[in-house]
N, C-alpha and C. Protein backbone atom coordinates (compact mmCIF):
# COMPACT_ATOMS: atom_id res chain seq x y z
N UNK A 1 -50.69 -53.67 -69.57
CA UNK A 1 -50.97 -52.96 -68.34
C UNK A 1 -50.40 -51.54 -68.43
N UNK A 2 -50.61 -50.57 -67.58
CA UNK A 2 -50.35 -49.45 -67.67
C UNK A 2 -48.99 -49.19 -67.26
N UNK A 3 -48.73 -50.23 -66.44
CA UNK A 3 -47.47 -49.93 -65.62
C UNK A 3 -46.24 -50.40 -66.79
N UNK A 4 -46.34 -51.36 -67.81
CA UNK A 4 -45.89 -51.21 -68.56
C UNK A 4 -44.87 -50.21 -69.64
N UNK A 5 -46.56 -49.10 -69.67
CA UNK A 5 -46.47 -47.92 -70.26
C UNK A 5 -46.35 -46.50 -69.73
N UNK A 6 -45.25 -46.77 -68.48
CA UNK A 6 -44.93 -45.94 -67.84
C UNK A 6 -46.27 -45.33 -66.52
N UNK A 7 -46.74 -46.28 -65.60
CA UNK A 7 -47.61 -46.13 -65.33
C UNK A 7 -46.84 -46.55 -63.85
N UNK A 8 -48.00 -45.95 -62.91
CA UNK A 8 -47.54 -46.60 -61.35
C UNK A 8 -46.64 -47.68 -61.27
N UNK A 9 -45.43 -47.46 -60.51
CA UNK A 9 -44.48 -48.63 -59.80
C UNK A 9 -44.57 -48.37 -58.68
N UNK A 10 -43.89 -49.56 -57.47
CA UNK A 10 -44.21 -49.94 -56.57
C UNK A 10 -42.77 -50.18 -55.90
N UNK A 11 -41.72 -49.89 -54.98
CA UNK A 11 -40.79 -50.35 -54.47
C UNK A 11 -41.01 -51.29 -53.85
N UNK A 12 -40.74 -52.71 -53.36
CA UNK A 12 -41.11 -53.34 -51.88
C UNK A 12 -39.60 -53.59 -51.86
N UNK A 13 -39.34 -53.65 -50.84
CA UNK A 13 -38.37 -54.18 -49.80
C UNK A 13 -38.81 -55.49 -48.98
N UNK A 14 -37.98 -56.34 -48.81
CA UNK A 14 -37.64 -57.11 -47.45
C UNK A 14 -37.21 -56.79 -46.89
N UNK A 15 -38.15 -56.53 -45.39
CA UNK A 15 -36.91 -55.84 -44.39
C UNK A 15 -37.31 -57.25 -43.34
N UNK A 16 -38.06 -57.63 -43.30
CA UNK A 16 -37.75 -59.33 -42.21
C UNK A 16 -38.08 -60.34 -42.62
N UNK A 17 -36.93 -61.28 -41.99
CA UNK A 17 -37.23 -62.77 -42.29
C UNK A 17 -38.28 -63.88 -42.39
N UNK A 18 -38.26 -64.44 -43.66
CA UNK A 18 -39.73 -65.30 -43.47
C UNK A 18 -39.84 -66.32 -42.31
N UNK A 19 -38.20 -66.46 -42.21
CA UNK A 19 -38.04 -67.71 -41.33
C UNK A 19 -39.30 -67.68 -40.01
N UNK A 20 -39.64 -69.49 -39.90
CA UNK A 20 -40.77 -68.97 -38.94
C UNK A 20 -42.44 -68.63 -39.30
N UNK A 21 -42.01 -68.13 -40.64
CA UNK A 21 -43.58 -67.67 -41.15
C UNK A 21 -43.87 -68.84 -41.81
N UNK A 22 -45.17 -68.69 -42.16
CA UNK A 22 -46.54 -69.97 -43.06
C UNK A 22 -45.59 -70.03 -44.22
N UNK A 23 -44.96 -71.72 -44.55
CA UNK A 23 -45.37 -71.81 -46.30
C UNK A 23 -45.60 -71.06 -47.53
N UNK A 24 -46.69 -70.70 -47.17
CA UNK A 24 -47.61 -69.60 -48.12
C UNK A 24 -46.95 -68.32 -48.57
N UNK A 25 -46.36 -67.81 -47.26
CA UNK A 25 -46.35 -66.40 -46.51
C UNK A 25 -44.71 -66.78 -47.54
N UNK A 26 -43.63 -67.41 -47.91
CA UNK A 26 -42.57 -67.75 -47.83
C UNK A 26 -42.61 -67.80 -49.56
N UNK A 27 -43.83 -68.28 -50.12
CA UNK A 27 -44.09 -68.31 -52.18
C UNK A 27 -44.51 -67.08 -51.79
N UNK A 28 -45.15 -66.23 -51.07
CA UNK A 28 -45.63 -65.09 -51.91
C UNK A 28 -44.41 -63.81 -51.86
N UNK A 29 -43.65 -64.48 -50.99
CA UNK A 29 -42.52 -63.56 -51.20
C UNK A 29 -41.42 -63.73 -52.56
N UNK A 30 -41.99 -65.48 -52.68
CA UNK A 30 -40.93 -65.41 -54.29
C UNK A 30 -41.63 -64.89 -55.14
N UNK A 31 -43.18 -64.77 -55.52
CA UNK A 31 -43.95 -64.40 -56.17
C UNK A 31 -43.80 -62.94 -56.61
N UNK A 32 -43.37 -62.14 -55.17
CA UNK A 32 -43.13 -60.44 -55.45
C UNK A 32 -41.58 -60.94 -55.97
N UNK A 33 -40.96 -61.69 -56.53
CA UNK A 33 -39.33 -61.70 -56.31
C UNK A 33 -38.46 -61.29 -55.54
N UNK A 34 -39.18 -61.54 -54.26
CA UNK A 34 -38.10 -61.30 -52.85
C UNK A 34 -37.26 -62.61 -52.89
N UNK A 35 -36.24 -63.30 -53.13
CA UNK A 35 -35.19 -63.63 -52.53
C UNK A 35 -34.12 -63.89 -51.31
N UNK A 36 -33.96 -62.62 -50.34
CA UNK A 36 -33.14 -62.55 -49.49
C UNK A 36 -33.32 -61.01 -49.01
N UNK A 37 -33.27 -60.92 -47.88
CA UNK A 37 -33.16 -59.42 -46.96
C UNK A 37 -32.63 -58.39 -47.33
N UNK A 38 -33.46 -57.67 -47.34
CA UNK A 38 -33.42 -56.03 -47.80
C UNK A 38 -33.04 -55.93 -49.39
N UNK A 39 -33.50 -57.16 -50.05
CA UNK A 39 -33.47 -56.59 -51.55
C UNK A 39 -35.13 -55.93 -51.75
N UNK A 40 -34.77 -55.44 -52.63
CA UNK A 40 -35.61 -54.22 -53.28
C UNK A 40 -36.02 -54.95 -54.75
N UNK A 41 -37.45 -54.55 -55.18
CA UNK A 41 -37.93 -55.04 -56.31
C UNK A 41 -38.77 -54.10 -56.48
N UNK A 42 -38.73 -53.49 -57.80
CA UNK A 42 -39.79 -52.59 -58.45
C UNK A 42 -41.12 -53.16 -59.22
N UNK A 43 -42.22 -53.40 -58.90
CA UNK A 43 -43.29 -53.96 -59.19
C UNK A 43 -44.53 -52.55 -59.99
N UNK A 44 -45.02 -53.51 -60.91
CA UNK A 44 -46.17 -52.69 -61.68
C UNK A 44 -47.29 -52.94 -60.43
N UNK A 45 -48.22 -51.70 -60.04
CA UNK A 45 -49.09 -51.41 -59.45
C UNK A 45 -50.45 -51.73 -59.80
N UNK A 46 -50.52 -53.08 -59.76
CA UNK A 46 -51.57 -54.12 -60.00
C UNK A 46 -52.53 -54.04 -58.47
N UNK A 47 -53.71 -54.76 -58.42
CA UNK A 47 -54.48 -55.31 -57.68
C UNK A 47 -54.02 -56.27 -57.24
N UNK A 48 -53.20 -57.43 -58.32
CA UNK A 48 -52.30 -58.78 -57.75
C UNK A 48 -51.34 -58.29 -56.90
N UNK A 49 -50.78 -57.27 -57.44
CA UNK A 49 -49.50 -57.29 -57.01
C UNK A 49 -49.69 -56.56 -54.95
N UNK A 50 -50.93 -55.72 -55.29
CA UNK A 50 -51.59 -54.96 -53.59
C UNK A 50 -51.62 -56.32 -52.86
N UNK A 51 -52.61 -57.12 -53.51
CA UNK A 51 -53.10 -58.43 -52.85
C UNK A 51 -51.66 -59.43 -52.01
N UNK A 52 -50.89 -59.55 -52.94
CA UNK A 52 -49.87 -60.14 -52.66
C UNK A 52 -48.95 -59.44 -51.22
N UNK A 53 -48.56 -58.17 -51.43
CA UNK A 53 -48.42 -57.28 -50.35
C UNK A 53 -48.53 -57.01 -49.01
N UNK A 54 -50.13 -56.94 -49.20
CA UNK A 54 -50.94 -57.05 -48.69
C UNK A 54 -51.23 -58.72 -47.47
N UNK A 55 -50.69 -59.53 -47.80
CA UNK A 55 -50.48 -60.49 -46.95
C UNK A 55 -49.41 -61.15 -46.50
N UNK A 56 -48.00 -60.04 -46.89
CA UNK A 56 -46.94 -60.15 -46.11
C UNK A 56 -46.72 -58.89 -45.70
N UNK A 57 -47.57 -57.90 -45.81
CA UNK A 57 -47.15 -57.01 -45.20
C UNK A 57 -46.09 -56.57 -44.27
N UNK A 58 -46.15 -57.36 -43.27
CA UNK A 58 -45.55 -57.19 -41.86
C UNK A 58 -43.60 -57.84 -42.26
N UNK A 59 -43.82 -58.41 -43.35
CA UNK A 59 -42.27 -58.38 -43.44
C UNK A 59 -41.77 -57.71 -44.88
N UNK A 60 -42.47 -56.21 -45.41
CA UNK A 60 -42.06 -55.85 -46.65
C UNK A 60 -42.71 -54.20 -46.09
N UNK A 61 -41.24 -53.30 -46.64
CA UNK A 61 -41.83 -51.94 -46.80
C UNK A 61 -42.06 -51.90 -48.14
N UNK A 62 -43.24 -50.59 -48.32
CA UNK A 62 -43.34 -50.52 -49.51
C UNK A 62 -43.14 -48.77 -49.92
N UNK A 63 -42.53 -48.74 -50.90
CA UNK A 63 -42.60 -46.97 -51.48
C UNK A 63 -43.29 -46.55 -52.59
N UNK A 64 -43.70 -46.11 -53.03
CA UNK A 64 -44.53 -45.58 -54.34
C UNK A 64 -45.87 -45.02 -54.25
């Protein structure tokens, strides 16, 4: 991938709790390697990785 080779990254943050949220909503946050509140993970700027994002939105900022 490009991001590999020095190509688009992606900050996300957790800034709120899954607690409460879907199942789903709770793997796709381990999936980005969210863990626990307000950690930060630098992600390659994939389509997976938008997609994924993209349906927790509402509990992840993103920078890049």
């Amino acid at each position: 991938m490009t991001a590999a080779n020095g190509g688009k990254k992606l900050r996300v943050t957790q800034v709120k709790s899954e607690i409460g949220y879907d199942r789903r909503q709770r793997k796709t946050l381990l999936g980005l390697g969210l863990r626990r509140l307000h950690q930060t993970v630098e992600l390659a700027d994939t389509p997976a990785v938008r997609g994924m994002i993209a349906k927790v939105s509402h509990l992840v900022s993103v920078e890049g």
